[in-house]
C-alpha atoms as a PDB file:
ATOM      1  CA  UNK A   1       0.000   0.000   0.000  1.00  0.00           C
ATOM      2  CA  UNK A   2       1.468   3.576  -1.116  1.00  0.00           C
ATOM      3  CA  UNK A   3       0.672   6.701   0.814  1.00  0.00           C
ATOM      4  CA  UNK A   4      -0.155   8.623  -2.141  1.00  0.00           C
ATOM      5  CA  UNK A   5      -2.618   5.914  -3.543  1.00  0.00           C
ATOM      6  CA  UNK A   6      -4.723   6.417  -0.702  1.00  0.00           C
ATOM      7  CA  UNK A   7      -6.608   9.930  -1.046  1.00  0.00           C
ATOM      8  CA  UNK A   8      -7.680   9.114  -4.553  1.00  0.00           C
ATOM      9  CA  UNK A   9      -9.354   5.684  -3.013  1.00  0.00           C
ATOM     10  CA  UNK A  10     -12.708   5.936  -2.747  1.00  0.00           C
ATOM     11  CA  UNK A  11     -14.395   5.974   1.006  1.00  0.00           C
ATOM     12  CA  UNK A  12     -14.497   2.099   0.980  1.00  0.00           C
ATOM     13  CA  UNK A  13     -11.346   1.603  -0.394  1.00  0.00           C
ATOM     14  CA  UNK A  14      -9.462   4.233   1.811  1.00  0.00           C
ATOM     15  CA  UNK A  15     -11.008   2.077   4.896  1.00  0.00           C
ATOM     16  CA  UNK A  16     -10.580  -1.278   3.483  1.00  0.00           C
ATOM     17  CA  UNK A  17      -6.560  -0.390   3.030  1.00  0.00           C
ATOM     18  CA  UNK A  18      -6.532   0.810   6.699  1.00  0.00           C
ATOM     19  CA  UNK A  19      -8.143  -1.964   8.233  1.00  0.00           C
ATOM     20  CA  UNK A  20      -6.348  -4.441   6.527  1.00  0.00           C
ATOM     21  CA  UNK A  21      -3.031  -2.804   7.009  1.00  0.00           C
ATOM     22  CA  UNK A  22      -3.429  -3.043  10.919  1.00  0.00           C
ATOM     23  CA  UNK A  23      -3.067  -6.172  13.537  1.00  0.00           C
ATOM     24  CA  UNK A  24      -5.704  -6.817  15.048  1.00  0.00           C
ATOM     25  CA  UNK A  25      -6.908  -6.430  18.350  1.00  0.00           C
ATOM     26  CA  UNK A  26      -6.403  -3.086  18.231  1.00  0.00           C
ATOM     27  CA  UNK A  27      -8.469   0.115  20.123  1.00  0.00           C
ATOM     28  CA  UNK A  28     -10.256   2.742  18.288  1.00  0.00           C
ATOM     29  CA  UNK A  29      -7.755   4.976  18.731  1.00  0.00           C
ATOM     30  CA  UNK A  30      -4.841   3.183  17.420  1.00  0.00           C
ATOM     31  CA  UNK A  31      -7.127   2.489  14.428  1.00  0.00           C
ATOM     32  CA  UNK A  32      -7.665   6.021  13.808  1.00  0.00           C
ATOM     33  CA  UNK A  33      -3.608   6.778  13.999  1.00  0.00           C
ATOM     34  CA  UNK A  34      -3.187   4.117  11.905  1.00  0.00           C
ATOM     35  CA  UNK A  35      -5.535   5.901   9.058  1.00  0.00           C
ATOM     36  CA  UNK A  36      -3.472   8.681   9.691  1.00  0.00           C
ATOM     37  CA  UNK A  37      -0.277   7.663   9.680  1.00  0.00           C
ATOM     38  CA  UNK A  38      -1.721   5.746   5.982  1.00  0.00           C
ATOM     39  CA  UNK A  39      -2.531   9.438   4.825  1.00  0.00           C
ATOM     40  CA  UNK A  40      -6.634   8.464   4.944  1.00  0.00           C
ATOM     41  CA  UNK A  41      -8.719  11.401   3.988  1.00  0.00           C
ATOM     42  CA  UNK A  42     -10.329  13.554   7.068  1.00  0.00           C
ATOM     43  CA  UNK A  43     -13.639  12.326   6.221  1.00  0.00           C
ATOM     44  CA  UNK A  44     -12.837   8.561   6.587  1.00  0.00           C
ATOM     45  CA  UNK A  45     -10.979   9.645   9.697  1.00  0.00           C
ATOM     46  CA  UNK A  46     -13.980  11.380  11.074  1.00  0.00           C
ATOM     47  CA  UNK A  47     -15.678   8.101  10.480  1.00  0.00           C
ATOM     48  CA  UNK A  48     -13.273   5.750  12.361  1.00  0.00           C
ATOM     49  CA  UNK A  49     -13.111   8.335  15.260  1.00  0.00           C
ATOM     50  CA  UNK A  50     -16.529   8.281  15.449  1.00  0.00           C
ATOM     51  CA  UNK A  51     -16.556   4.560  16.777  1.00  0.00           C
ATOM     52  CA  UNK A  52     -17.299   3.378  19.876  1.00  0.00           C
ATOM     53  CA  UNK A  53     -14.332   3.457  22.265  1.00  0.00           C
ATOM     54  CA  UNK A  54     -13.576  -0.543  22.529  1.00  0.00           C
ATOM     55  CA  UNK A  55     -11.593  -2.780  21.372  1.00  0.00           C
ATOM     56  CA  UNK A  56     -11.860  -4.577  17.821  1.00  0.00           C
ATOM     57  CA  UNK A  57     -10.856  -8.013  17.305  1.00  0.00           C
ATOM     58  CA  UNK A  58     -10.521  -8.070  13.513  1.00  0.00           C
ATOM     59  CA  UNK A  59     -11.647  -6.321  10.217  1.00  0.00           C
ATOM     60  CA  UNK A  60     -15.110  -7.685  10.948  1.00  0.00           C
ATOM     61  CA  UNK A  61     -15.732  -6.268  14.277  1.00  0.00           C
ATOM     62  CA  UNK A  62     -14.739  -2.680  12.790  1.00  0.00           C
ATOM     63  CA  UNK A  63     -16.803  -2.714   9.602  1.00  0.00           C
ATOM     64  CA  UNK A  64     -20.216  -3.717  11.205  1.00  0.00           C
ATOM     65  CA  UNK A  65     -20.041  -0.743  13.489  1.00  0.00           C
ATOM     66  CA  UNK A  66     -18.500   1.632   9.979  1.00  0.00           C
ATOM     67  CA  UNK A  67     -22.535   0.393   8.432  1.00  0.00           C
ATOM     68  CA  UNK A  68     -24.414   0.512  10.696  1.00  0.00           C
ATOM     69  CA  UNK A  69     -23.351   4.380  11.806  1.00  0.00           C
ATOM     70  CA  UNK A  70     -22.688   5.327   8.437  1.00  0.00           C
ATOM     71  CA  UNK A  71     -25.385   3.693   6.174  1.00  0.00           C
ATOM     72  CA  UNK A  72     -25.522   0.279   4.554  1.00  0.00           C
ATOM     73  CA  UNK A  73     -22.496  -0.647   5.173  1.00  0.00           C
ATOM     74  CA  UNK A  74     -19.185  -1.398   2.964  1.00  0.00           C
ATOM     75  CA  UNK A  75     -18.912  -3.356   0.493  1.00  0.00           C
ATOM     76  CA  UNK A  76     -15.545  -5.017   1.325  1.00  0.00           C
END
């Protein structure tokens, strides 16, 4: 995964790279540095920071909460 790939991605795409680019468990906040630190645009930021403070077990866990605040859900 290239930082400069990652602001072109669309929404789903941005978070798909970032959740699959981190070990699991991991706490909402080290989720939302690590979309940071992968250049993630502010509005998929805003998304993952607006998560529940807890702890995520996997990729799952993480996109459940991402539909069910945010709409549908992803489609990854």
């Amino acid at each position: 995964m290239t930082e400069s790939a990652i602001p072109g991605e669309s929404i789903d795409l941005q978070i798909a790279d970032v959740l699959s680019g981190v070990t699991y468990p991991l706490n909402k906040d080290a989720l939302v540095d690590a979309a940071r630190e992968a250049g993630a645009s502010n509005e998929v930021l805003s998304m993952l920071d607006g998560l529940p403070e807890q702890d995520y077990a996997d990729i799952e866990s993480v996109t459940k909460l991402i539909g069910s605040n945010f709409g549908p859900g992803l489609g990854i």
